[in-house]
N, C-alpha and C. Protein backbone atom coordinates (compact mmCIF):
# COMPACT_ATOMS: atom_id res chain seq x y z
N UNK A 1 208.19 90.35 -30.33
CA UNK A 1 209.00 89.14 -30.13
C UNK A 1 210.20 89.41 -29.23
N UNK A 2 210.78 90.40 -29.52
CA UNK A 2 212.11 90.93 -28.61
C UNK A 2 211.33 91.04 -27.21
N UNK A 3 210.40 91.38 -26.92
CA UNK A 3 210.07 91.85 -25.63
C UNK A 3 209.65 90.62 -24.92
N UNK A 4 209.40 89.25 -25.90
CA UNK A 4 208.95 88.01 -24.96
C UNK A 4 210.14 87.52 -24.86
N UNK A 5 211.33 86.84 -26.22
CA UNK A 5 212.30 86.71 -25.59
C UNK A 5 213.01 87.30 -24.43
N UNK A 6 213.05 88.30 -24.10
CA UNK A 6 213.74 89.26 -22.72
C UNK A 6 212.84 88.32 -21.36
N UNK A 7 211.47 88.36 -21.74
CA UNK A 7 210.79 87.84 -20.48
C UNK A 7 210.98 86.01 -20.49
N UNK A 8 210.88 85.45 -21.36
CA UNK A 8 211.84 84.07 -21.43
C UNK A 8 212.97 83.46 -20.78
N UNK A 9 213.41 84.59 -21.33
CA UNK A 9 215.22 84.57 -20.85
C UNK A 9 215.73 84.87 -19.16
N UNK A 10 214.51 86.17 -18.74
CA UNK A 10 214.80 86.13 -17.35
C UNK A 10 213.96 84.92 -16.66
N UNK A 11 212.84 84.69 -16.90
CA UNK A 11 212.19 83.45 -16.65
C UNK A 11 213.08 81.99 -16.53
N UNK A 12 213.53 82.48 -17.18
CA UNK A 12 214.94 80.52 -17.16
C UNK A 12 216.31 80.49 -17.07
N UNK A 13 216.49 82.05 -16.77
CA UNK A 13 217.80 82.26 -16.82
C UNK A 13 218.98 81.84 -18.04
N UNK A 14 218.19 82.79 -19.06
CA UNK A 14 218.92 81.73 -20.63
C UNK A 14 219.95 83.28 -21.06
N UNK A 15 220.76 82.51 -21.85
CA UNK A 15 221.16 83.58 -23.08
C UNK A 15 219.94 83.92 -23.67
N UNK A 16 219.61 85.51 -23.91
CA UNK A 16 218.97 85.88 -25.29
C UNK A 16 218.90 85.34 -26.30
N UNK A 17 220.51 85.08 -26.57
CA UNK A 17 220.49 84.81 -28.37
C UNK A 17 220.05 83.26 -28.47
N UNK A 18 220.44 82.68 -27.16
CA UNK A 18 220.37 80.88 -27.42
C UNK A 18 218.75 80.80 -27.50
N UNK A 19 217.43 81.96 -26.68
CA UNK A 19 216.14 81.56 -26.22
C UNK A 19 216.13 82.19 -28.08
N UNK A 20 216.19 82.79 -28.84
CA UNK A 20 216.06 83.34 -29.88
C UNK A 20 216.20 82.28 -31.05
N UNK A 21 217.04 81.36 -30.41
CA UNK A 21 217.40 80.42 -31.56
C UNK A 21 216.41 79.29 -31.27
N UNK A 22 215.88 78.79 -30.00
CA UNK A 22 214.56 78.17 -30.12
C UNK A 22 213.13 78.82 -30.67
N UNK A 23 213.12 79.92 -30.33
CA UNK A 23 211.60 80.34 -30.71
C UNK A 23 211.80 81.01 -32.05
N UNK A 24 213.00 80.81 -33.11
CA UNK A 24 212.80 81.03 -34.17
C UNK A 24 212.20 79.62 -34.97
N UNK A 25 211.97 78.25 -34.06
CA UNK A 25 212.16 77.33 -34.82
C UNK A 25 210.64 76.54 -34.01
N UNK A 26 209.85 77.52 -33.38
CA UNK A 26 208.25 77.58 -32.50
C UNK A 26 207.41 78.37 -33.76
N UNK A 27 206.44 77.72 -33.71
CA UNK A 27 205.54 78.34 -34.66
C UNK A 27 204.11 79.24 -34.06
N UNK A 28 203.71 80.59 -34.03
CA UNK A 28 202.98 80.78 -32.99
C UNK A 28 201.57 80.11 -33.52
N UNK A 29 200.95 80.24 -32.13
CA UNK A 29 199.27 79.77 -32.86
C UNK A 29 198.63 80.81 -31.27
N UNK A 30 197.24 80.71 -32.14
CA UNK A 30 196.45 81.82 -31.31
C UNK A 30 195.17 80.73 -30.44
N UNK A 31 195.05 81.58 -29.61
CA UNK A 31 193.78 80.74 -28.95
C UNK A 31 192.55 81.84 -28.25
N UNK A 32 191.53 81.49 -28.27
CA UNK A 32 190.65 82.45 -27.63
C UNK A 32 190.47 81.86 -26.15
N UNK A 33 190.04 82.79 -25.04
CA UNK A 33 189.68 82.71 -24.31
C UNK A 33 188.55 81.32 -23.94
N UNK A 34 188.86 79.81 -22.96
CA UNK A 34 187.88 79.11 -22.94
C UNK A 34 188.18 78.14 -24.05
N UNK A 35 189.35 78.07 -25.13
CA UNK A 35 189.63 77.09 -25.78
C UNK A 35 190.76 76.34 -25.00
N UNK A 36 190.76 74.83 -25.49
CA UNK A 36 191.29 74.07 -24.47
C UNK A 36 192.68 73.27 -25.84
N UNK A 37 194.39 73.53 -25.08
CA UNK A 37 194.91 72.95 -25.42
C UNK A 37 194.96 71.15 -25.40
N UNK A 38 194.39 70.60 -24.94
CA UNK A 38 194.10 69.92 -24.42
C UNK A 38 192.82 69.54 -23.47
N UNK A 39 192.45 68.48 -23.82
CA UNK A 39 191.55 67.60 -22.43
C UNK A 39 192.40 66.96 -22.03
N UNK A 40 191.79 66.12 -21.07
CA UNK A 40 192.10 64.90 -19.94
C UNK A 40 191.28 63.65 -20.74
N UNK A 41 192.40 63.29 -20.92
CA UNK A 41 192.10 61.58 -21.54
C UNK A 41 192.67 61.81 -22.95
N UNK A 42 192.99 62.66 -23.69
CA UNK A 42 193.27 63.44 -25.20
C UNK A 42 194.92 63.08 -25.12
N UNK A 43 195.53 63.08 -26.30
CA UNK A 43 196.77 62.80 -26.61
C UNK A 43 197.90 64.27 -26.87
N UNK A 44 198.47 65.18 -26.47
CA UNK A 44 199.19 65.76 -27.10
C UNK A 44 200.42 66.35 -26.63
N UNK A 45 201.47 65.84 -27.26
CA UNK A 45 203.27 65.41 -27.42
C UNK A 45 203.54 67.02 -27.25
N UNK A 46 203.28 67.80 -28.01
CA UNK A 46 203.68 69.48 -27.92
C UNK A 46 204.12 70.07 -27.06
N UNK A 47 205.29 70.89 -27.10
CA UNK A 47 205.62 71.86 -26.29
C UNK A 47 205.61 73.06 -26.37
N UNK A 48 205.08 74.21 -25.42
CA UNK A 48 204.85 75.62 -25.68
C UNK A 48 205.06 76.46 -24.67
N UNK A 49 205.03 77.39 -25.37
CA UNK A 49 205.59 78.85 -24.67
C UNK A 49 204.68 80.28 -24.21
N UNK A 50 204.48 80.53 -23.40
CA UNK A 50 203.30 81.06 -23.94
C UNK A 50 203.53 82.42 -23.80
N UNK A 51 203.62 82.88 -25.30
CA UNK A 51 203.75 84.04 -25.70
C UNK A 51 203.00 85.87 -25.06
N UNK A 52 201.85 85.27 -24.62
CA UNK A 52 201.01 85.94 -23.96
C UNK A 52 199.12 85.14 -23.53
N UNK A 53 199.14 85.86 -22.31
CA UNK A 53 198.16 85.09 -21.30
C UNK A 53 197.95 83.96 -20.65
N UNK A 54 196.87 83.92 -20.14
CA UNK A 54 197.10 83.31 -18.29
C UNK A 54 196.00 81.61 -18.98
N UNK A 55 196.74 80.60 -18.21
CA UNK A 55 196.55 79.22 -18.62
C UNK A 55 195.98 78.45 -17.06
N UNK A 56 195.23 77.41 -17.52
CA UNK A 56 195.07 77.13 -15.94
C UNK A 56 194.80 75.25 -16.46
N UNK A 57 195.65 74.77 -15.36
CA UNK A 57 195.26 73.43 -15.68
C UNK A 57 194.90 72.95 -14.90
N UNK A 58 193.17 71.80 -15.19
CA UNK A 58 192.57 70.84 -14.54
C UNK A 58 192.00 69.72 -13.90
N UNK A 59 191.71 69.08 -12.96
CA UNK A 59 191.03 67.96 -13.67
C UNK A 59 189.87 67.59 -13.40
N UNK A 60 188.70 66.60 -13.21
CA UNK A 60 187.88 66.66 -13.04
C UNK A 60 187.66 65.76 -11.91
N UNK A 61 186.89 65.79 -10.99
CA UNK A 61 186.73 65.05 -9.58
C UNK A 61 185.37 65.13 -9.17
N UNK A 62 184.63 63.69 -9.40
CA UNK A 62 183.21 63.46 -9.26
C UNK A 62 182.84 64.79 -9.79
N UNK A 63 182.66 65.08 -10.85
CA UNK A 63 182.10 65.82 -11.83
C UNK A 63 182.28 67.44 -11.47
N UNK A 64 183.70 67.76 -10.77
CA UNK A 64 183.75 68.83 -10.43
C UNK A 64 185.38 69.41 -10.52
N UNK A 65 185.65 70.57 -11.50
CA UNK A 65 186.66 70.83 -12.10
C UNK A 65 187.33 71.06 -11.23
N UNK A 66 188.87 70.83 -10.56
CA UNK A 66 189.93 71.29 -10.06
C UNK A 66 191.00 71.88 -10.54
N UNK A 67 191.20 73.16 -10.16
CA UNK A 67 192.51 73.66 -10.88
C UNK A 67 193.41 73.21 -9.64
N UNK A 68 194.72 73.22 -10.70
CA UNK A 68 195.87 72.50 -10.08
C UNK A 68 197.37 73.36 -10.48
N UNK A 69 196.83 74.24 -11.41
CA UNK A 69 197.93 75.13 -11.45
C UNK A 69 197.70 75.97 -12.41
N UNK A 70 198.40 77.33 -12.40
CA UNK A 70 198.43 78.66 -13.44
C UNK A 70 199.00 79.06 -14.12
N UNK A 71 199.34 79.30 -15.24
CA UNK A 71 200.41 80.02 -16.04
C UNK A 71 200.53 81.13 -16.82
N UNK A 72 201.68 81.56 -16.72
CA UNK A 72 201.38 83.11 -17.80
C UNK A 72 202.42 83.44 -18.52
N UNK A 73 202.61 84.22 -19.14
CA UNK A 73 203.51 84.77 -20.03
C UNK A 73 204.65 84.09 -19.92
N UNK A 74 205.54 84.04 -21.18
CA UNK A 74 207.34 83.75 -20.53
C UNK A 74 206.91 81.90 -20.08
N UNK A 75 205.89 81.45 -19.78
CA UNK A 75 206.01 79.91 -18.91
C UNK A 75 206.07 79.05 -19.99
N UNK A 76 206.36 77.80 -19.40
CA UNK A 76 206.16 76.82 -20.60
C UNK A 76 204.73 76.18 -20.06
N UNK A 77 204.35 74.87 -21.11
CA UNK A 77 202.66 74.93 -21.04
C UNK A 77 203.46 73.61 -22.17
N UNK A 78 202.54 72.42 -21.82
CA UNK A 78 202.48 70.97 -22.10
C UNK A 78 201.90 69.93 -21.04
N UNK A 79 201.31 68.81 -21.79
CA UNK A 79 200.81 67.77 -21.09
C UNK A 79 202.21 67.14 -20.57
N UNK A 80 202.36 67.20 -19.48
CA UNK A 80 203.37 65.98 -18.58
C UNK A 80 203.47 64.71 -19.15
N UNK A 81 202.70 63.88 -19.41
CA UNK A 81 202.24 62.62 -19.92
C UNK A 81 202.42 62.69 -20.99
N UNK A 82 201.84 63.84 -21.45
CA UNK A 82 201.40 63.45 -23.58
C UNK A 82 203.52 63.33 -24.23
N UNK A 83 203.99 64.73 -23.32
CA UNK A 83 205.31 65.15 -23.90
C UNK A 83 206.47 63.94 -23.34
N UNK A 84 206.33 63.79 -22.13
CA UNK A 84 207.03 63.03 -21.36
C UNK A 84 207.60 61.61 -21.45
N UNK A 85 205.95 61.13 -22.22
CA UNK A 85 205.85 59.18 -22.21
C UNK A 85 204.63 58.65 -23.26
N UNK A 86 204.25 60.08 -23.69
CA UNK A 86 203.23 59.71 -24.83
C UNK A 86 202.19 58.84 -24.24
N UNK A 87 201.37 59.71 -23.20
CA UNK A 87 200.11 59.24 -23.05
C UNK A 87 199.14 59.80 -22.81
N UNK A 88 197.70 60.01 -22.71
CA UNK A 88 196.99 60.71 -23.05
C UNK A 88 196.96 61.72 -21.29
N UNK A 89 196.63 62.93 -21.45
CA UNK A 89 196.77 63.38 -20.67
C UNK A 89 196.02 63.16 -19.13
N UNK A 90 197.03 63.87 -17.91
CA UNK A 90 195.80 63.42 -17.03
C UNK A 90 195.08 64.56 -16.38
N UNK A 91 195.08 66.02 -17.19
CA UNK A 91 194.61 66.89 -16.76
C UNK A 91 194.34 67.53 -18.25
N UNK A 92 193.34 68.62 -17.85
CA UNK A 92 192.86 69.77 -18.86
C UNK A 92 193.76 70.77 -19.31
N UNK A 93 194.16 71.44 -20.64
CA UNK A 93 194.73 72.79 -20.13
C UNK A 93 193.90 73.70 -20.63
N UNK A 94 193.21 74.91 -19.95
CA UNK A 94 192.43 76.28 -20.60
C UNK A 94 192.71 77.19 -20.46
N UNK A 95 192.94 77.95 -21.96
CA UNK A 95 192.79 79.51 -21.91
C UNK A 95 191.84 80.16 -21.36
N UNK A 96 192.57 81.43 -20.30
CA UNK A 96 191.43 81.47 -19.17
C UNK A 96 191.56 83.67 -20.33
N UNK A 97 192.23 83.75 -21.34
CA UNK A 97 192.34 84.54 -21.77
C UNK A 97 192.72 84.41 -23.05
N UNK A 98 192.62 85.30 -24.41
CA UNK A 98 192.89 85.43 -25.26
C UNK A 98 194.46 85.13 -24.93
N UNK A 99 195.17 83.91 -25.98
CA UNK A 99 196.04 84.26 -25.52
C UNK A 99 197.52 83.86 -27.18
N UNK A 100 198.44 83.83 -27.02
CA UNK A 100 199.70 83.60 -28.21
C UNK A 100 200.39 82.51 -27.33
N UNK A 101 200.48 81.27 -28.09
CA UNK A 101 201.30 80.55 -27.84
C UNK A 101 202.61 80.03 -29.25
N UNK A 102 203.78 79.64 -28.48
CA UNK A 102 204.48 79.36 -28.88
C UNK A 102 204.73 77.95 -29.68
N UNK A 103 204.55 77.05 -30.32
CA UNK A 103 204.37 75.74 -30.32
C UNK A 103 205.56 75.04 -30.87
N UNK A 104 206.09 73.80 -30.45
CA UNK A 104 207.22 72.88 -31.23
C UNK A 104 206.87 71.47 -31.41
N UNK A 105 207.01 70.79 -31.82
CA UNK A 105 206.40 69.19 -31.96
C UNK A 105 207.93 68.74 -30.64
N UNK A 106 207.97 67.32 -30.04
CA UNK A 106 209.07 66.80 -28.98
C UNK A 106 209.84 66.33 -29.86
N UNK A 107 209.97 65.97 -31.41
CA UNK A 107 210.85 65.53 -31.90
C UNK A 107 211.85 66.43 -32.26
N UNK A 108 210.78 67.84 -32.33
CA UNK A 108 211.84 68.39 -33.14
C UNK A 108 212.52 69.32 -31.68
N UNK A 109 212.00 69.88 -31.16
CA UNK A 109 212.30 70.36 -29.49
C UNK A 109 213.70 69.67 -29.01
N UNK A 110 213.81 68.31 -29.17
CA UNK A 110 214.74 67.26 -28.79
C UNK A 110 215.75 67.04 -29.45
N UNK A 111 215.15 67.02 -31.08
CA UNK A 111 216.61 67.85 -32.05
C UNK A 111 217.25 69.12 -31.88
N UNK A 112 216.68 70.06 -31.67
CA UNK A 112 217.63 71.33 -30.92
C UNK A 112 218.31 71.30 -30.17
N UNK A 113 217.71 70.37 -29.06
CA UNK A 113 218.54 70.01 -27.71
C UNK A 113 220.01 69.21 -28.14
N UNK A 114 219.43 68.78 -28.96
CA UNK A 114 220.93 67.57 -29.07
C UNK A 114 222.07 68.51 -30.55
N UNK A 115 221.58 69.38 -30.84
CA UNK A 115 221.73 70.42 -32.04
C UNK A 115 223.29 71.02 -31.29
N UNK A 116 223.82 71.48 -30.43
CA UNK A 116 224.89 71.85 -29.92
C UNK A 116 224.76 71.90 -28.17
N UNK A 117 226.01 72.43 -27.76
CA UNK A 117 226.11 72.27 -26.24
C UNK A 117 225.48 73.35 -25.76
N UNK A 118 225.05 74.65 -26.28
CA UNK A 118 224.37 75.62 -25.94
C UNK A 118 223.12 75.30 -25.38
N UNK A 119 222.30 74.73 -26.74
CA UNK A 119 220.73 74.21 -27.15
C UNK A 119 220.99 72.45 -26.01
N UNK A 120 221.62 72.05 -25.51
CA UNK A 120 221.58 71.38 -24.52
C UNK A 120 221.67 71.69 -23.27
N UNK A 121 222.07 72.74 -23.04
CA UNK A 121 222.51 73.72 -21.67
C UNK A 121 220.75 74.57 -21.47
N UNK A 122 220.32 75.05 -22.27
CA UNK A 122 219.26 75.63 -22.77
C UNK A 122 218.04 74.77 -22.37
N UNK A 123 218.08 73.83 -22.95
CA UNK A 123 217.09 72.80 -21.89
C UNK A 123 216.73 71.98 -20.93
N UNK A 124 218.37 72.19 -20.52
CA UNK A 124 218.76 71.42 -18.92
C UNK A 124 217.84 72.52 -17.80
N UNK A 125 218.19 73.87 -18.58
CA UNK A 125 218.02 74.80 -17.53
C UNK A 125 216.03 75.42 -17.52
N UNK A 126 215.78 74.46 -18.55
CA UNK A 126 214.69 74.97 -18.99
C UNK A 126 213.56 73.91 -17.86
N UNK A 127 213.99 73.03 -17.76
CA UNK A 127 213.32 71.46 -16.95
C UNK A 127 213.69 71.46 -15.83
N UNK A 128 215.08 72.41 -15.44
CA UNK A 128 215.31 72.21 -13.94
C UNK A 128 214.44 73.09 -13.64
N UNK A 129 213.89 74.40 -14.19
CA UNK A 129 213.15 75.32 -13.97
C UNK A 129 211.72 74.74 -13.48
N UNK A 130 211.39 73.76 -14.41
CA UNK A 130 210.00 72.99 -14.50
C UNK A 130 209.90 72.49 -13.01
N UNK A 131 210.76 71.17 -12.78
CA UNK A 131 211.11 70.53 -11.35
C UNK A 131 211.08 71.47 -10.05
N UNK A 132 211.72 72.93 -10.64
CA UNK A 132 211.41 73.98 -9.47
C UNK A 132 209.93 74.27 -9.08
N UNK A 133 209.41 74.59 -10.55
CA UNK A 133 207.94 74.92 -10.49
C UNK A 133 207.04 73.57 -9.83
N UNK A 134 206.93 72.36 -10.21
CA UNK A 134 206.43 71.55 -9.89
C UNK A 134 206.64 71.33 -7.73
N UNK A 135 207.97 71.90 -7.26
CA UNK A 135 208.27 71.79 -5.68
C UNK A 135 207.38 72.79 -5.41
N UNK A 136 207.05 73.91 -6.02
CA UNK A 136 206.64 74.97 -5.38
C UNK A 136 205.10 74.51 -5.35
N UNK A 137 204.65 74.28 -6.39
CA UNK A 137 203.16 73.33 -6.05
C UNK A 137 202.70 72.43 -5.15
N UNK A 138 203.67 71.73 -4.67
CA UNK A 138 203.68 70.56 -4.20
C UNK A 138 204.09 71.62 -2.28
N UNK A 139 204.35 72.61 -2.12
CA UNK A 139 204.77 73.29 -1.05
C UNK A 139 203.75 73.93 -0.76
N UNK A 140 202.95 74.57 -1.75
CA UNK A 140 201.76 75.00 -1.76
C UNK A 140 200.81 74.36 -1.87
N UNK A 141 200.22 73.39 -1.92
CA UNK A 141 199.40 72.43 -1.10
C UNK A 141 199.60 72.31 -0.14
N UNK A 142 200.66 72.27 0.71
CA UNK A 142 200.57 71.49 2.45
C UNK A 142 200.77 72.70 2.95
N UNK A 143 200.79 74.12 2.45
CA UNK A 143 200.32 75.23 3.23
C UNK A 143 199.20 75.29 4.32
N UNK A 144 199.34 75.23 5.58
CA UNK A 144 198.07 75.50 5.98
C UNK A 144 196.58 76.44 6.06
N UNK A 145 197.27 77.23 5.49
CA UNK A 145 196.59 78.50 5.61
C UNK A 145 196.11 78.91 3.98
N UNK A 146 194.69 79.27 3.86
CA UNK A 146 194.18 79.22 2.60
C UNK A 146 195.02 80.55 1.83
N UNK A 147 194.55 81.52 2.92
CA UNK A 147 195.17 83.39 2.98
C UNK A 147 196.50 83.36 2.33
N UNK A 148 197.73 82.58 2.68
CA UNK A 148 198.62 82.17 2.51
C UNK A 148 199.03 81.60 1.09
N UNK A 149 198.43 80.64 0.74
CA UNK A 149 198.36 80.55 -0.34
C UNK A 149 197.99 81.38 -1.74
N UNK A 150 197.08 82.04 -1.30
CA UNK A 150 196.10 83.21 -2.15
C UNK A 150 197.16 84.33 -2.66
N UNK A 151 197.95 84.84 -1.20
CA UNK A 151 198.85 85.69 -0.88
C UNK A 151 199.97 85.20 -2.53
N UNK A 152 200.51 84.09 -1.79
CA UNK A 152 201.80 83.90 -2.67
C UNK A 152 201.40 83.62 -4.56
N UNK A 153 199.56 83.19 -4.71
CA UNK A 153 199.48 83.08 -6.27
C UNK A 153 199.67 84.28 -6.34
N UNK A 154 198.77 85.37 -5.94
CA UNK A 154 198.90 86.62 -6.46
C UNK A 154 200.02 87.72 -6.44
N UNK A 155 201.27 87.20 -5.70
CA UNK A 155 202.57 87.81 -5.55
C UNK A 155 203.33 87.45 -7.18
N UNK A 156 203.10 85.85 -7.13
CA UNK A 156 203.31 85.55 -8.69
C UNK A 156 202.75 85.98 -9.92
N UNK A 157 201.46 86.19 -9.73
CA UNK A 157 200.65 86.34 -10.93
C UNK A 157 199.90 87.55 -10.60
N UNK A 158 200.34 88.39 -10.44
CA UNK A 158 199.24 89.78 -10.09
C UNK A 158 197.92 89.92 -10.60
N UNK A 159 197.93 89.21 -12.27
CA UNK A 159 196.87 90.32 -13.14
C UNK A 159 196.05 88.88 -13.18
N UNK A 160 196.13 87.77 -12.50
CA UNK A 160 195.29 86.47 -12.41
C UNK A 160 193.49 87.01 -12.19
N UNK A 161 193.08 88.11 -11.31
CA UNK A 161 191.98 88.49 -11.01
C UNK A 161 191.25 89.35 -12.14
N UNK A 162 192.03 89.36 -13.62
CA UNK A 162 191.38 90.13 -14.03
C UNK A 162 190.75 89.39 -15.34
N UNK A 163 191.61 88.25 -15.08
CA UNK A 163 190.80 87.09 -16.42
C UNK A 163 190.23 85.56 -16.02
N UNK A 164 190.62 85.54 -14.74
CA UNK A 164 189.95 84.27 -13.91
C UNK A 164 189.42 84.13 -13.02
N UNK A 165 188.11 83.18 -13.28
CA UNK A 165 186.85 83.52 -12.26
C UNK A 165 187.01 83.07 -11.04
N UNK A 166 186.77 83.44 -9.82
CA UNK A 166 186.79 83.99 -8.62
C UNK A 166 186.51 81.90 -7.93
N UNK A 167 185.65 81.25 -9.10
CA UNK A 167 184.91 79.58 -8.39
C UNK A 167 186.93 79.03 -8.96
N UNK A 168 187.37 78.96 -9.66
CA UNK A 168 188.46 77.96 -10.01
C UNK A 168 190.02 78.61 -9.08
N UNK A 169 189.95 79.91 -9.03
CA UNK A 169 190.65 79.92 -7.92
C UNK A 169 190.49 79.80 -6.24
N UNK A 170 189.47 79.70 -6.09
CA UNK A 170 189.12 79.23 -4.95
C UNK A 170 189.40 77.32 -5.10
N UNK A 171 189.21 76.74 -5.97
CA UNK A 171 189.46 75.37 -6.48
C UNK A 171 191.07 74.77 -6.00
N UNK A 172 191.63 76.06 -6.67
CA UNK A 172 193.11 75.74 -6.60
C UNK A 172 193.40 75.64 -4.77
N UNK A 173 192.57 76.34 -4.19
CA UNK A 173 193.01 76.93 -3.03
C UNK A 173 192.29 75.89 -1.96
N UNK A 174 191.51 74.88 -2.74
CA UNK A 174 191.20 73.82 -1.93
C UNK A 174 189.95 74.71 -0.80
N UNK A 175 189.26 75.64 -1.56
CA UNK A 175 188.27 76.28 -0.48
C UNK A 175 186.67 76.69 -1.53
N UNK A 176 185.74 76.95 -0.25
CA UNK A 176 184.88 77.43 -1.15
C UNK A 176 184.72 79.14 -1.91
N UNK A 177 184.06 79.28 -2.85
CA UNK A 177 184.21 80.70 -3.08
C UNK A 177 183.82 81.79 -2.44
N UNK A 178 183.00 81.16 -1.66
CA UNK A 178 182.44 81.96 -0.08
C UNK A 178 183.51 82.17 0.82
N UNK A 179 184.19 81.43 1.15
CA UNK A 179 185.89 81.56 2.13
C UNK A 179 186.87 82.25 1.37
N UNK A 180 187.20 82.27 0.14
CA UNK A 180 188.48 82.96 -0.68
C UNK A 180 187.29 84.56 -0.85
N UNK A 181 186.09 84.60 -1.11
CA UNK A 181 185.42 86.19 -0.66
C UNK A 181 185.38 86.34 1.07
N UNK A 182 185.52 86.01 1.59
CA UNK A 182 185.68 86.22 2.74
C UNK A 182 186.83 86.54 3.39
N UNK A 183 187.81 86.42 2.81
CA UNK A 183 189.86 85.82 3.07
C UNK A 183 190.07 87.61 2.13
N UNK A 184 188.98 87.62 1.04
CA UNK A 184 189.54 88.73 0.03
C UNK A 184 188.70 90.16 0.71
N UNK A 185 187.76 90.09 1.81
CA UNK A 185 186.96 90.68 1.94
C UNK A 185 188.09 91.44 3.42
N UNK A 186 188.63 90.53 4.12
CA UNK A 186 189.77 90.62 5.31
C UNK A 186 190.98 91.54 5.09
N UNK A 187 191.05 90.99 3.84
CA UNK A 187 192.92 91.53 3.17
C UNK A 187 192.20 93.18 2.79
N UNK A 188 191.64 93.20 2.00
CA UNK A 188 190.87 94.26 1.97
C UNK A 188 190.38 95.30 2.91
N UNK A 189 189.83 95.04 4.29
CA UNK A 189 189.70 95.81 4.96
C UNK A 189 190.91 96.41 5.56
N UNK A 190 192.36 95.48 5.64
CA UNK A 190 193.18 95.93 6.63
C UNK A 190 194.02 96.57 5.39
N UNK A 191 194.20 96.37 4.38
CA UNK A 191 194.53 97.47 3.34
C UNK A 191 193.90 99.02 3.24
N UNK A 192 192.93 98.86 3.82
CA UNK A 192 192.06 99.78 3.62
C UNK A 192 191.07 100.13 2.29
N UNK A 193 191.16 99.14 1.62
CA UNK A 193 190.26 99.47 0.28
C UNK A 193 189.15 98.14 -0.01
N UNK A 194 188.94 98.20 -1.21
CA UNK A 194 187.40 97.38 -1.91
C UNK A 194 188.36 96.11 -2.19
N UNK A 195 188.09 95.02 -2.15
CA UNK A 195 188.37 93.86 -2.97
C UNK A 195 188.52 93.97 -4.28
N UNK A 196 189.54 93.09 -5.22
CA UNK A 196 189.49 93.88 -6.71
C UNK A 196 188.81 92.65 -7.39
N UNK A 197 187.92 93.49 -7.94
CA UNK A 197 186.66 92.65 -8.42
C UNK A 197 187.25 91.63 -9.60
N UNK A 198 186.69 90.18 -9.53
CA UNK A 198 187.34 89.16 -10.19
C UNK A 198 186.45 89.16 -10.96
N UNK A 199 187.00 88.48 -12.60
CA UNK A 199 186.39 87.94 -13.19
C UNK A 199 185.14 86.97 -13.57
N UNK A 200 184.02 87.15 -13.83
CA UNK A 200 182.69 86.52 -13.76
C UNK A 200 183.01 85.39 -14.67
């Protein structure tokens, strides 16, 4: 627990003791690999933390899954909609790994917040964080360059290739899995080594 708070805290730029005083009041829950916090069209208000492993959220487009974004350790993880305005979601979320999440219901999340000026400072900084994350998505789409993109997930998320399959990040990347092996096959040669073999 000490070692996720630390990664929390640099993640949002919090006090220790203030991220300590929320996730004493998160209840963990476990998930296996391929279980889904959520569907698309499903209802759920919850907010979480995710204690450990990599999350990927989707949606579906003429019967074909799109990822739209990744998460890992230290991140937060909720339906936009479900938490936001209470409506059913408009994307998937899946454990793309065994993973520990953090969980709070929005009522009570919102009572902390309003609980002192700390635990209000604490979640100002926690949502401006979000709004950051959400620009950087939105920057990374109108990237032109697929390579480019690929480049900057895996600067973020290093260990993404070792629990997610090779078709949904190519998804994210708006390419086929033949072009992101081909893009990985490039980076690779001028490194001088093998491609690092992705997840089946």
């Amino acid at each position: 627990m000490e070692k996720f708070v630390d990664i929390f805290s640099k993640k949002y730029n919090l006090n220790s003791k203030d991220a300590a005083s929320l996730l004493a009041l998160m209840e963990p829950v476990t998930y296996r690999r391929g279980e889904m916090l959520v569907r698309e069209g499903e209802l759920n208000t919850s907010f979480h933390l995710i204690g450990q492993g990599i999350w990927r959220g989707y949606y579906l487009r003429n019967g074909v899954d799109v990822s739209i974004w990744f998460a890992t350790t230290g991140e937060s993880l909720f339906s936009t909609r479900g938490y936001m305005g209470g409506r059913p979601s408009g994307t998937s979320i899946e454990a793309m790994s065994d993973s520990l999440l953090y969980r709070i219901g929005r009522q009570e999340l919102e009572a902390f917040f309003h609980s002192s000026a700390a635990a209000a400072n604490l979640g100002r900084r926690m949502f401006e964080r979000e709004f950051l994350v959400f620009e950087e998505r939105l920057i990374n789409e109108g990237a032109t360059q697929a390579k480019e993109r690929y480049l900057s997930l895996l600067e973020r998320m290093p260990e993404l290739l070792q629990h997610v399959p090779l078709k949904h990040i190519a998804s994210y990347l708006y390419i086929t899995p033949q072009s992101l092996s081909r893009i990985r096959a490039e980076l690779a040669r001028k490194a001088g080594g093998e491609p690092t073999r992705p997840r089946e």
